[in-house]
N, C-alpha and C. Protein backbone atom coordinates (compact mmCIF):
# COMPACT_ATOMS: atom_id res chain seq x y z
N UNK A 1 -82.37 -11.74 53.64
CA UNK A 1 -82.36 -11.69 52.19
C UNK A 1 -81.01 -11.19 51.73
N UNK A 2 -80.61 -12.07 51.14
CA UNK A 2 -78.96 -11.33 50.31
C UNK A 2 -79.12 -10.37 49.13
N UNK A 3 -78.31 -9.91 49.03
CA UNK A 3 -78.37 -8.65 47.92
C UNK A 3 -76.98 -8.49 47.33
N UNK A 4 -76.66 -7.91 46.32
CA UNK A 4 -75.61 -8.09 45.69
C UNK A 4 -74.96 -6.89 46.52
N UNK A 5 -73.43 -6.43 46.48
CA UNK A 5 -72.82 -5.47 47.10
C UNK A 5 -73.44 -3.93 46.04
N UNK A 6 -73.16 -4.18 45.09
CA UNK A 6 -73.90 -2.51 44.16
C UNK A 6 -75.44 -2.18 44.12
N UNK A 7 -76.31 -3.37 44.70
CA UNK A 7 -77.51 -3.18 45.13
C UNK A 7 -77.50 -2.18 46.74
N UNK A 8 -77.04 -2.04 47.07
CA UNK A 8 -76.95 -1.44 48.01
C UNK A 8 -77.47 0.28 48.17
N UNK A 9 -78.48 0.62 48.96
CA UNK A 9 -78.73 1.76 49.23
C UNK A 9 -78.51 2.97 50.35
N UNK A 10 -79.06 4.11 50.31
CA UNK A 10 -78.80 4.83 51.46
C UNK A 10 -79.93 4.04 52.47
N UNK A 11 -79.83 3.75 53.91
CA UNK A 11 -80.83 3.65 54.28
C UNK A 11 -81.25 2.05 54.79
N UNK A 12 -80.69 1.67 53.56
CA UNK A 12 -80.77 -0.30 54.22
C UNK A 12 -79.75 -0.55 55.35
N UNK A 13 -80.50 -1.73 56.33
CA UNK A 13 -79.77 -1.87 57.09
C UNK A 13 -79.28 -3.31 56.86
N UNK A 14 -77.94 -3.38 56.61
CA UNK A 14 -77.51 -4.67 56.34
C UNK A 14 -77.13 -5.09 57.68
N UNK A 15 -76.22 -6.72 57.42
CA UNK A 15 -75.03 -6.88 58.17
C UNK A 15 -74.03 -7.60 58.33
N UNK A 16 -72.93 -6.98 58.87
CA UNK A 16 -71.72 -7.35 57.78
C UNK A 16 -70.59 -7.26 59.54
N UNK A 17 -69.83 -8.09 59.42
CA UNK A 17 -68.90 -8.75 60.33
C UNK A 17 -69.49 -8.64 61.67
N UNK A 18 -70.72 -9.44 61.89
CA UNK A 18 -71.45 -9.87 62.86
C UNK A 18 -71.99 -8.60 63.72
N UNK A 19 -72.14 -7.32 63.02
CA UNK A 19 -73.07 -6.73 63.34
C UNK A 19 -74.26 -5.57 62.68
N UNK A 20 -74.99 -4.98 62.83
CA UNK A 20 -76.03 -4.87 62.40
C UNK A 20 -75.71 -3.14 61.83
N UNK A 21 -75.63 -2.67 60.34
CA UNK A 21 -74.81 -1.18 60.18
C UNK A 21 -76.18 -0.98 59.41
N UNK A 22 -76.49 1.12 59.38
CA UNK A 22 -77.44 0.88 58.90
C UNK A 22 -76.25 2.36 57.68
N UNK A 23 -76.70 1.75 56.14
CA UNK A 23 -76.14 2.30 55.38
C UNK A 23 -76.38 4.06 54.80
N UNK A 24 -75.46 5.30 55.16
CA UNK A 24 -75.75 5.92 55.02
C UNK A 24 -75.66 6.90 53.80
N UNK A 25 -74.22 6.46 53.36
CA UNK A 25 -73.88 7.22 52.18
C UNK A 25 -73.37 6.51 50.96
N UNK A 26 -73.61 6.85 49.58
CA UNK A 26 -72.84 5.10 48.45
C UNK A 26 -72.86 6.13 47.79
N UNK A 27 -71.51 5.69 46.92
CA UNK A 27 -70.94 6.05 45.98
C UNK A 27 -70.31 5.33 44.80
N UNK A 28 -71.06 4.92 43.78
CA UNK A 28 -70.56 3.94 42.85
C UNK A 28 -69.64 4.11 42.04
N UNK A 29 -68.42 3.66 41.94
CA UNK A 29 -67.14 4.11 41.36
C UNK A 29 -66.21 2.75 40.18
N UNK A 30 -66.54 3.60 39.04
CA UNK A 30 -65.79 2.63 38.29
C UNK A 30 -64.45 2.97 37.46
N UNK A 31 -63.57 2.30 38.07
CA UNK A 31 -62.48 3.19 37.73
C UNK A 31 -61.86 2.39 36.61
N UNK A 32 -60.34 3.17 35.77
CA UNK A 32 -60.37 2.30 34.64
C UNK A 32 -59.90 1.14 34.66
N UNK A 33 -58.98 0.57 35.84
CA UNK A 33 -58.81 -1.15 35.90
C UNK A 33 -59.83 -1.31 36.64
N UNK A 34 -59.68 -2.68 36.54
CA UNK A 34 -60.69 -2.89 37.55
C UNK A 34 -61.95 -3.42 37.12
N UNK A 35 -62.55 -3.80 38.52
CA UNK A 35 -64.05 -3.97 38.26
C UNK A 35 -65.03 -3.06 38.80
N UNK A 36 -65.99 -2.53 38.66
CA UNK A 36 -66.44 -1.59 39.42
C UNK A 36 -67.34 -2.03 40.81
N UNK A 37 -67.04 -0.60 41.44
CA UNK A 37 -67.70 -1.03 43.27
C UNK A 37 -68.45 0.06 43.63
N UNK A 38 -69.02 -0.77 44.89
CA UNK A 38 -69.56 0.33 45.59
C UNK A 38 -69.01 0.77 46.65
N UNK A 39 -68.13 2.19 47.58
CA UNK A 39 -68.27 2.89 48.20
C UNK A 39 -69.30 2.80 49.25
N UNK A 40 -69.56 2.65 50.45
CA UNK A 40 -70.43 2.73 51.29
C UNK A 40 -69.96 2.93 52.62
N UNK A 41 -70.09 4.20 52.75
CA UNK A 41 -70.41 4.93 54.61
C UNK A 41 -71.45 3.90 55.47
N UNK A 42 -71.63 3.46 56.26
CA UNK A 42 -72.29 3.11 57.27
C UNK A 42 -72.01 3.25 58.55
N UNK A 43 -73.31 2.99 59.22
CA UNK A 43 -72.81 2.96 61.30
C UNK A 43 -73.50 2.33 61.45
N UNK A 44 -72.24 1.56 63.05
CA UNK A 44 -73.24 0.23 63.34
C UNK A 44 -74.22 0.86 64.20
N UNK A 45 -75.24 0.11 64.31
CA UNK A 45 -76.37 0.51 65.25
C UNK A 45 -76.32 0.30 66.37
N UNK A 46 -75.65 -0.52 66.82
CA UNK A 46 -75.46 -1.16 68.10
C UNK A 46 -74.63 -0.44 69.02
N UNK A 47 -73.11 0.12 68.40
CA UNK A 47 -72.13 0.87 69.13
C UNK A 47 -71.88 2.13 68.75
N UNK A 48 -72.16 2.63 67.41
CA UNK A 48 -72.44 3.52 67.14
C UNK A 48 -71.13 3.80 65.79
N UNK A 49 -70.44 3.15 65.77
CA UNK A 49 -69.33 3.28 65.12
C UNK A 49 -69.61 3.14 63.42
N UNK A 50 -68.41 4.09 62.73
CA UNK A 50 -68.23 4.41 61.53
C UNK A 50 -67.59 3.89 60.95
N UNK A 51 -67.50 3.14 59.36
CA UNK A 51 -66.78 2.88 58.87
C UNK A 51 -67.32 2.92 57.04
N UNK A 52 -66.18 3.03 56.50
CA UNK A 52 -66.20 2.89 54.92
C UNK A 52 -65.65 1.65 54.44
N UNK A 53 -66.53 0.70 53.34
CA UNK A 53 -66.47 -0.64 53.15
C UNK A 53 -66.36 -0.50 51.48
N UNK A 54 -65.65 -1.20 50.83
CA UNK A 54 -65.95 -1.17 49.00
C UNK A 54 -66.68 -2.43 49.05
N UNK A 55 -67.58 -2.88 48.33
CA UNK A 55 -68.31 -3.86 47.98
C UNK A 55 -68.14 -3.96 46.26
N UNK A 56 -67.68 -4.99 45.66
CA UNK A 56 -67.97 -5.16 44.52
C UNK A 56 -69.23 -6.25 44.34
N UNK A 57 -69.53 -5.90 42.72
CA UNK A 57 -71.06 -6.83 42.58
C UNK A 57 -70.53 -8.06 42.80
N UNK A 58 -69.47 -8.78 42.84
CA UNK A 58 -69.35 -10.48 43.36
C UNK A 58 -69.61 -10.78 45.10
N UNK A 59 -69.61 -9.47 45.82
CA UNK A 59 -69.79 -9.39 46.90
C UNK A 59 -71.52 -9.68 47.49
N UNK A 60 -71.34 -10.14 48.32
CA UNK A 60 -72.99 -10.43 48.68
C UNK A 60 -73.36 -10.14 50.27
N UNK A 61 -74.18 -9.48 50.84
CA UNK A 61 -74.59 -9.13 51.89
C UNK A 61 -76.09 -9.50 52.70
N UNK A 62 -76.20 -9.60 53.73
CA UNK A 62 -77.28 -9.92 54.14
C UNK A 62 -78.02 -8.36 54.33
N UNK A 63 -79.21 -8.47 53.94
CA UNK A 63 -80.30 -7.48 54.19
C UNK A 63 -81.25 -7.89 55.08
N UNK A 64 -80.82 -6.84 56.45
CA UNK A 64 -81.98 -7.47 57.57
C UNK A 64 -83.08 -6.31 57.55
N UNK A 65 -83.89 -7.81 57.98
CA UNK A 65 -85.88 -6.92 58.16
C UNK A 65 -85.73 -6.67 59.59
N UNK A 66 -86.29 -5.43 59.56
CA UNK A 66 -86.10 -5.19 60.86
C UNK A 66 -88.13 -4.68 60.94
N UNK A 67 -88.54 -4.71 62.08
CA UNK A 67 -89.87 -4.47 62.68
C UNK A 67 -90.22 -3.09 62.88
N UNK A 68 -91.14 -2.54 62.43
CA UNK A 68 -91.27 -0.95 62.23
C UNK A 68 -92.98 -0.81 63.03
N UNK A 69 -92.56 0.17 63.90
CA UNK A 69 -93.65 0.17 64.81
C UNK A 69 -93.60 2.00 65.03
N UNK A 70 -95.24 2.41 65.07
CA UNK A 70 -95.71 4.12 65.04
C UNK A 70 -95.24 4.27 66.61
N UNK A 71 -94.74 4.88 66.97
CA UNK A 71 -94.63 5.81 68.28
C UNK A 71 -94.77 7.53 68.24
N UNK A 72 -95.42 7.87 69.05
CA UNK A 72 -95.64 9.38 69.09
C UNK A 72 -94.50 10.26 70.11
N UNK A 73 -93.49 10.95 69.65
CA UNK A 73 -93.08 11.72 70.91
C UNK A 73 -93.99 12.71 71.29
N UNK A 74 -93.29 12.48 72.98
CA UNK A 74 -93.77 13.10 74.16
C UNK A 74 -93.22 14.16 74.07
N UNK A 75 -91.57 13.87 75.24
CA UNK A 75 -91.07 14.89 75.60
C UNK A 75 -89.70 14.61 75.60
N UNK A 76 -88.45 15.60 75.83
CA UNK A 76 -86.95 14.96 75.68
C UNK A 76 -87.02 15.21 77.51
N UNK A 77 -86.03 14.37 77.95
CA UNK A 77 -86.22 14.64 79.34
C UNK A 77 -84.03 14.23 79.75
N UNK A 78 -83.38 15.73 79.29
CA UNK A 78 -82.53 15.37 79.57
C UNK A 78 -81.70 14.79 77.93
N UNK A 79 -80.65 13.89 78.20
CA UNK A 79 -80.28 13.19 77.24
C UNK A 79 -81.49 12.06 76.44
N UNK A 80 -82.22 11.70 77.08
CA UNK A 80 -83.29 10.94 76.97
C UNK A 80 -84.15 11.70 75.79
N UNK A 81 -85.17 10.35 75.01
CA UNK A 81 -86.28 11.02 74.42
C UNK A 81 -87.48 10.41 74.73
N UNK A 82 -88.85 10.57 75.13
CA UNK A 82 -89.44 9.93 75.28
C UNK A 82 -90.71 9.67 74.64
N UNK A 83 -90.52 8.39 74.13
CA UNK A 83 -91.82 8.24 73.18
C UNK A 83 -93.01 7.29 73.58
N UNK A 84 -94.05 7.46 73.11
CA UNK A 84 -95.57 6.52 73.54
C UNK A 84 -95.92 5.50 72.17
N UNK A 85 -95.91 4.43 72.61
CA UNK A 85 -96.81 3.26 71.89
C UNK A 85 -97.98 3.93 71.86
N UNK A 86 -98.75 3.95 70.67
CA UNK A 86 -100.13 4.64 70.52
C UNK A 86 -101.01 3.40 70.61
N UNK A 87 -100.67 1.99 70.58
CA UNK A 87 -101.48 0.94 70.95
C UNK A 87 -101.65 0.73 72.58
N UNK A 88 -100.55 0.60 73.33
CA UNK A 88 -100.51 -0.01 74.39
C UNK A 88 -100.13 1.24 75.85
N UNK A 89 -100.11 2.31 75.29
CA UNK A 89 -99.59 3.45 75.62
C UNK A 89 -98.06 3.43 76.60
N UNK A 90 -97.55 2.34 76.61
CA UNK A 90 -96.31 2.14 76.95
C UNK A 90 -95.61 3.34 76.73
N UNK A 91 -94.69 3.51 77.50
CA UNK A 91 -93.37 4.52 77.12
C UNK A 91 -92.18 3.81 77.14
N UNK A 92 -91.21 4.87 76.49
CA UNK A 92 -89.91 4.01 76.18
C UNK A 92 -89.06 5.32 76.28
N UNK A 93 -87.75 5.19 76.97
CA UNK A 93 -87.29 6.25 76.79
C UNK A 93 -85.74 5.79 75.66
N UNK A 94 -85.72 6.53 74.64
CA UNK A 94 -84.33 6.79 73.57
C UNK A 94 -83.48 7.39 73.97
N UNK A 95 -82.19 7.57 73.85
CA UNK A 95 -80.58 8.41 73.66
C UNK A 95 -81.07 8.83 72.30
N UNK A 96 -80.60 10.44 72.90
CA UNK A 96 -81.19 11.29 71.48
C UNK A 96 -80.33 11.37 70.13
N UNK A 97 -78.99 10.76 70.66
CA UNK A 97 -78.26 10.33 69.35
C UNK A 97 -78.68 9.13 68.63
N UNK A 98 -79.67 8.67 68.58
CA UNK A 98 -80.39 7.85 68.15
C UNK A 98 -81.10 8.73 66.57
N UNK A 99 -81.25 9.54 66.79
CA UNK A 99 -82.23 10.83 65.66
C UNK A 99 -80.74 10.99 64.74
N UNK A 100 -79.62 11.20 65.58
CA UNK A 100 -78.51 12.51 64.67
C UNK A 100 -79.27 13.64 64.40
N UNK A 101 -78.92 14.21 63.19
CA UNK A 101 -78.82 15.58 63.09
C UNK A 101 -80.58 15.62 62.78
N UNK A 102 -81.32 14.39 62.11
CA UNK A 102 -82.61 14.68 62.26
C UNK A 102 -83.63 15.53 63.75
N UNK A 103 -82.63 15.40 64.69
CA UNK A 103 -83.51 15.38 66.39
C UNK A 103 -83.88 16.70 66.27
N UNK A 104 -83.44 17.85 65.32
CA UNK A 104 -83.56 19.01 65.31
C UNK A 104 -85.02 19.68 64.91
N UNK A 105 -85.40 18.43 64.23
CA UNK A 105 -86.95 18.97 63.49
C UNK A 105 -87.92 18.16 64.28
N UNK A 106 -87.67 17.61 65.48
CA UNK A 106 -88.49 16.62 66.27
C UNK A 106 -89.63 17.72 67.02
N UNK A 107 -90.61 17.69 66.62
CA UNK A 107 -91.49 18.37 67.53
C UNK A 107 -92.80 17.52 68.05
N UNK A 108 -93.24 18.12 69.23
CA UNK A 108 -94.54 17.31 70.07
C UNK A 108 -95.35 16.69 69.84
N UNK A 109 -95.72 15.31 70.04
CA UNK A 109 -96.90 15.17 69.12
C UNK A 109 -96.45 14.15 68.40
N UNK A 110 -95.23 14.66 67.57
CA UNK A 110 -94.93 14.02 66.28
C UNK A 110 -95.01 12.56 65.95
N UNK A 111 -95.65 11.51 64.91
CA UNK A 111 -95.67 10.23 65.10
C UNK A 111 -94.41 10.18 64.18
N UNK A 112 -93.54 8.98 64.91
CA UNK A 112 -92.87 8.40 63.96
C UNK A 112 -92.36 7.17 64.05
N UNK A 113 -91.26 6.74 63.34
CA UNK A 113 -91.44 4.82 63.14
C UNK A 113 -89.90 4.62 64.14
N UNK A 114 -90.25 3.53 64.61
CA UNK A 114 -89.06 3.32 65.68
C UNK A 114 -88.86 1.56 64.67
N UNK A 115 -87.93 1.48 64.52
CA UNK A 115 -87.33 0.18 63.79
C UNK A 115 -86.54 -0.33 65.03
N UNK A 116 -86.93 -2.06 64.89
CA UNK A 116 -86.44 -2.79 66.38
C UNK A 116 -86.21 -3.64 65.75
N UNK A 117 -84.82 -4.34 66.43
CA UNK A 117 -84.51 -5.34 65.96
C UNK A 117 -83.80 -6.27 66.87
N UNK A 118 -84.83 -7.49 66.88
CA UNK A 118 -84.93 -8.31 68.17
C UNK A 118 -86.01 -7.53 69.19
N UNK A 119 -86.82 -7.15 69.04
CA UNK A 119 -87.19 -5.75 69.93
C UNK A 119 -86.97 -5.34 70.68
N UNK A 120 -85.55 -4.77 69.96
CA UNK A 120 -84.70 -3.86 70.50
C UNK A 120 -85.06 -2.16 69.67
N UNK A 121 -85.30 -1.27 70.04
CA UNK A 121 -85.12 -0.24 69.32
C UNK A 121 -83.97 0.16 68.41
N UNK A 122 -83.74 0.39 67.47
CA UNK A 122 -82.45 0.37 67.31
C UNK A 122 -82.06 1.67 66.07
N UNK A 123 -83.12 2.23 65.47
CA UNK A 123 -83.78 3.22 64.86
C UNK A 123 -84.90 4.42 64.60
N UNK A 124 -84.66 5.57 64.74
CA UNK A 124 -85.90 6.26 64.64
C UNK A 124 -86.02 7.42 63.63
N UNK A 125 -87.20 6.96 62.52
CA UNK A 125 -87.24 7.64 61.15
C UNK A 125 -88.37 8.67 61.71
N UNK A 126 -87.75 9.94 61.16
CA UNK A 126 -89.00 10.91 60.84
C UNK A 126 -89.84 11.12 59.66
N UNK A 127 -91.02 11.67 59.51
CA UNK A 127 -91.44 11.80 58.18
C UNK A 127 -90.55 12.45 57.35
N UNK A 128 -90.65 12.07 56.37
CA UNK A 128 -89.62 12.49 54.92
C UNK A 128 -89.81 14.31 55.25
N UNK A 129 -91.18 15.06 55.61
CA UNK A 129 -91.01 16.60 55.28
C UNK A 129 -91.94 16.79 56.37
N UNK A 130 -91.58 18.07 56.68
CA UNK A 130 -92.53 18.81 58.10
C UNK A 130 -92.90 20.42 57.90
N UNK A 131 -93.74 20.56 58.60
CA UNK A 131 -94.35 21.99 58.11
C UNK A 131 -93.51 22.58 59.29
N UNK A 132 -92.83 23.73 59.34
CA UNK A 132 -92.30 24.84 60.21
C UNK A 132 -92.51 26.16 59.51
N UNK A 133 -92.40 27.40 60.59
CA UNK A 133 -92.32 28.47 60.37
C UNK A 133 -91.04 29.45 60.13
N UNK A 134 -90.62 29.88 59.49
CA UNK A 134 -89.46 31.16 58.93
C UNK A 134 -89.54 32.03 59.88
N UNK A 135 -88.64 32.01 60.53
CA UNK A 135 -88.89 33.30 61.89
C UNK A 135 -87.76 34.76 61.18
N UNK A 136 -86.36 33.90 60.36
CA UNK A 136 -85.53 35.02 60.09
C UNK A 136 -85.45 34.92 58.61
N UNK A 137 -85.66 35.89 57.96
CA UNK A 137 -85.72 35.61 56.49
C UNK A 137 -84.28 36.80 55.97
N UNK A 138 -83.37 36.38 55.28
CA UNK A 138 -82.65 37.90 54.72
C UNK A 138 -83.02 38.39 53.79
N UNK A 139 -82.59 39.56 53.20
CA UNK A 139 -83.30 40.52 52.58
C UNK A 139 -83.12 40.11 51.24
N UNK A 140 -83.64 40.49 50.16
CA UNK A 140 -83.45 40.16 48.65
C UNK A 140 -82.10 40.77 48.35
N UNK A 141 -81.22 40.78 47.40
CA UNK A 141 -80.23 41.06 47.21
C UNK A 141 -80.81 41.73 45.08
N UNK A 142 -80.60 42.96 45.24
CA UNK A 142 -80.75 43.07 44.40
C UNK A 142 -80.05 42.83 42.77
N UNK A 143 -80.63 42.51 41.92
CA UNK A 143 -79.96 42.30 40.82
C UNK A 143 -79.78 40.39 40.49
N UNK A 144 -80.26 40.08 41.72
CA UNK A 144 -80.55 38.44 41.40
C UNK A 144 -81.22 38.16 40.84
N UNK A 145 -81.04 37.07 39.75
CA UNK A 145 -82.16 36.55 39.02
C UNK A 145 -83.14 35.24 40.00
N UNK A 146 -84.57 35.68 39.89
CA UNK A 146 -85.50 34.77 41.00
C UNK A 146 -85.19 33.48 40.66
N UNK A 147 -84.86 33.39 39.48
CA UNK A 147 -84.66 31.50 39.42
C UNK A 147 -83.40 30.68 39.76
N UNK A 148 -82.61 31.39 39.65
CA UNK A 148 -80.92 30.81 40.04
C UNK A 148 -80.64 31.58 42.06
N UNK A 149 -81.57 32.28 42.38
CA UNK A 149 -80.76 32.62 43.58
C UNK A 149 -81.75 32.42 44.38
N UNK A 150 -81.06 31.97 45.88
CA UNK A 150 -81.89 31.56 47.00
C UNK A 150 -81.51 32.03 48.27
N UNK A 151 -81.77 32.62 49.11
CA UNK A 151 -81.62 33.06 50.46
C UNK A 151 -81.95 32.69 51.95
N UNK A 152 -80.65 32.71 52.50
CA UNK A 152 -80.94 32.37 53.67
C UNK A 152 -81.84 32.18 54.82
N UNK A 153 -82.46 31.21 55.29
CA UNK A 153 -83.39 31.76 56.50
C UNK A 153 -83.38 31.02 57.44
N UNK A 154 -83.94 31.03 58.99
CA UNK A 154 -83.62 30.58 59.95
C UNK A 154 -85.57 29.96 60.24
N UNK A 155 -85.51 28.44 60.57
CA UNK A 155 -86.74 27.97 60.88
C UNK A 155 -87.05 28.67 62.42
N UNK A 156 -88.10 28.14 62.33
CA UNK A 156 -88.62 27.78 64.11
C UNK A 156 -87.69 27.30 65.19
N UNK A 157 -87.47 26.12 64.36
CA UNK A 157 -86.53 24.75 65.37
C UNK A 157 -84.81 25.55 65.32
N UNK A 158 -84.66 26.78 64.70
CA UNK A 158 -83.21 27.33 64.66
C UNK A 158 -82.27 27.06 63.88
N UNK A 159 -82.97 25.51 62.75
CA UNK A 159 -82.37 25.15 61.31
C UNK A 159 -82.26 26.14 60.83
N UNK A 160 -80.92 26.58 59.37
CA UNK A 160 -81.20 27.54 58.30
C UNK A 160 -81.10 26.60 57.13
N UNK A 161 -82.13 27.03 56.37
CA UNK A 161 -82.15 26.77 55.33
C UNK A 161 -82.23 27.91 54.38
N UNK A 162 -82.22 27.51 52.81
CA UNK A 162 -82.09 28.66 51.60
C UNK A 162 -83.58 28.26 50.98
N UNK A 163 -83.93 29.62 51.15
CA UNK A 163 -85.45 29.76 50.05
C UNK A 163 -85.23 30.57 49.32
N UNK A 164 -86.37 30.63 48.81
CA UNK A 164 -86.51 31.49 47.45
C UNK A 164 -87.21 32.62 48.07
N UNK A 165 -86.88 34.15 47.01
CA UNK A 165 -86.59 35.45 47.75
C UNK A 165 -88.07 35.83 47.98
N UNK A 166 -88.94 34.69 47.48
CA UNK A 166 -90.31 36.07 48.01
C UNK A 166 -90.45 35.05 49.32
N UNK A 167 -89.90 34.61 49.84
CA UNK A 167 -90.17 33.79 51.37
C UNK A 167 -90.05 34.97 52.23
N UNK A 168 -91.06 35.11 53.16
CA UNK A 168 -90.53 36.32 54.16
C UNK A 168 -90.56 35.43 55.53
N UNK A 169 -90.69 36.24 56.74
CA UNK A 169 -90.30 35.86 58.05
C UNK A 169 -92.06 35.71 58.47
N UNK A 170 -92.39 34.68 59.02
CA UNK A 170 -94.13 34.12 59.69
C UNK A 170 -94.35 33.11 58.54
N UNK A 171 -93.77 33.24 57.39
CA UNK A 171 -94.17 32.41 56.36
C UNK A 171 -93.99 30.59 56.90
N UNK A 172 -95.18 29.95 56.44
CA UNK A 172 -95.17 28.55 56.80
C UNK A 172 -94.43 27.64 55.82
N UNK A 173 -93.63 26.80 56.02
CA UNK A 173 -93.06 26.03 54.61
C UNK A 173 -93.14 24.58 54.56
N UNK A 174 -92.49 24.03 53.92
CA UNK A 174 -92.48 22.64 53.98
C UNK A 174 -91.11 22.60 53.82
N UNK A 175 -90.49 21.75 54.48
CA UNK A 175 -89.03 21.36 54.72
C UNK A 175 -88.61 19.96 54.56
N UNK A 176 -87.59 19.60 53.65
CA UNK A 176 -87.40 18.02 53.95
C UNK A 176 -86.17 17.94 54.76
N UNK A 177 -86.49 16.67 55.96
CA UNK A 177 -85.82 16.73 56.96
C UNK A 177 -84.40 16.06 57.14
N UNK A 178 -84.20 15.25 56.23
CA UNK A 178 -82.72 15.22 55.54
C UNK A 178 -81.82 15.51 54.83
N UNK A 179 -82.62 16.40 53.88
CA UNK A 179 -81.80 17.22 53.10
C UNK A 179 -81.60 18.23 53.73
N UNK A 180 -82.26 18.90 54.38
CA UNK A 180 -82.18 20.28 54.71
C UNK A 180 -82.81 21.47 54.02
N UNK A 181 -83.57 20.99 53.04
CA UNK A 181 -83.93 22.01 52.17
C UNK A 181 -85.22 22.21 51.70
N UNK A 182 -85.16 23.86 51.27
CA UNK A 182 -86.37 24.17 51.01
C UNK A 182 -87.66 23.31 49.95
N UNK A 183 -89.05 23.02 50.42
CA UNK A 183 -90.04 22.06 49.16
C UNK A 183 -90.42 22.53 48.71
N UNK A 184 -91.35 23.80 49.24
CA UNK A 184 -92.16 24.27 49.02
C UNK A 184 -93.23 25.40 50.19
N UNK A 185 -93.66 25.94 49.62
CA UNK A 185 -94.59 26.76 50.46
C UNK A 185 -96.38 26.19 51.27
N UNK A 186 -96.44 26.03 52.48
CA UNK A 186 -97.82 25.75 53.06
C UNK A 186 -99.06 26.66 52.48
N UNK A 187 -100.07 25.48 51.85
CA UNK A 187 -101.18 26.17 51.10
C UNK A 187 -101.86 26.68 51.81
């Protein structure tokens, strides 16, 4: 499916000089000559490589479908990750740079979507938010106002993130796993 170049999102995987990039960062910029564009960070999936592309709206791109299938991780074994088909109980083992900086909130159990293309693996999304525990919380700082200030704390998995000051340390939270940041508190 083609798409215009300013249609473009975080997250789609296009592809563009015969290989397959999945788009990570856009920035729409209209400057005063000119026509306006889009800015776009991507990496290819295949080799792993980075690059920044301008796309203006006369520009047109292919948007590939790629096949999205539930797998549960197991275990990391090494550089390796290893996940189970919950249909066929197959295993498959991943390169954990496959996650990036997501691999950090990967815990046991966890189901998540492996995107293949050609069925090839070539992607692996976690759920948007995960429940973890606050093991290091810092102290309130007095004289902060509760609505503008937020404090440091250290998860389970050894992430820090900034909560809000009545968060203490055992406290359960909800975390979103790309931003990095605090959602909310476990009911």
């Amino acid at each position: 499916m083609k798409i215009s170049g300013v249609d473009i999102r975080p997250g789609n995987i296009i592809e563009y000089e015969g290989g397959i990039w999945k788009v990570a960062k856009i920035q729409h910029t209209q400057p005063g000559k000119g026509g306006a564009y889009m800015q776009v960070e991507m990496k290819n999936l295949q080799d792993g490589r980075k690059t920044n592309v301008r796309f203006r709206s006369a520009d047109t791109v292919e948007k590939v479908r790629l096949d999205t299938k539930e797998f549960q991780y197991l275990y990391e074994d090494g550089e390796l990750l290893v996940f189970m088909d919950g249909d066929t109980y197959e295993q498959i083992n991943l390169e954990s740079d496959l996650l990036g900086d997501a691999k950090e909130f990967l815990q046991d159990g966890m189901q998540v979507t492996l995107e293949l293309w050609e069925e090839k693996p070539i992607s692996v999304a976690l759920p948007d938010q995960i429940e973890a525990e606050i093991v290091e919380a810092d102290a309130v700082v007095k004289g902060q106002t509760a609505s503008s200030s937020y404090k440091p704390a250290v998860l389970d998995n050894g992430v820090r993130v900034m909560v809000p000051p009545h968060i203490e340390a055992g406290t359960r939270v909800i975390v979103d796993v790309y931003e990095r940041t605090y959602v909310g508190k476990v009911s």
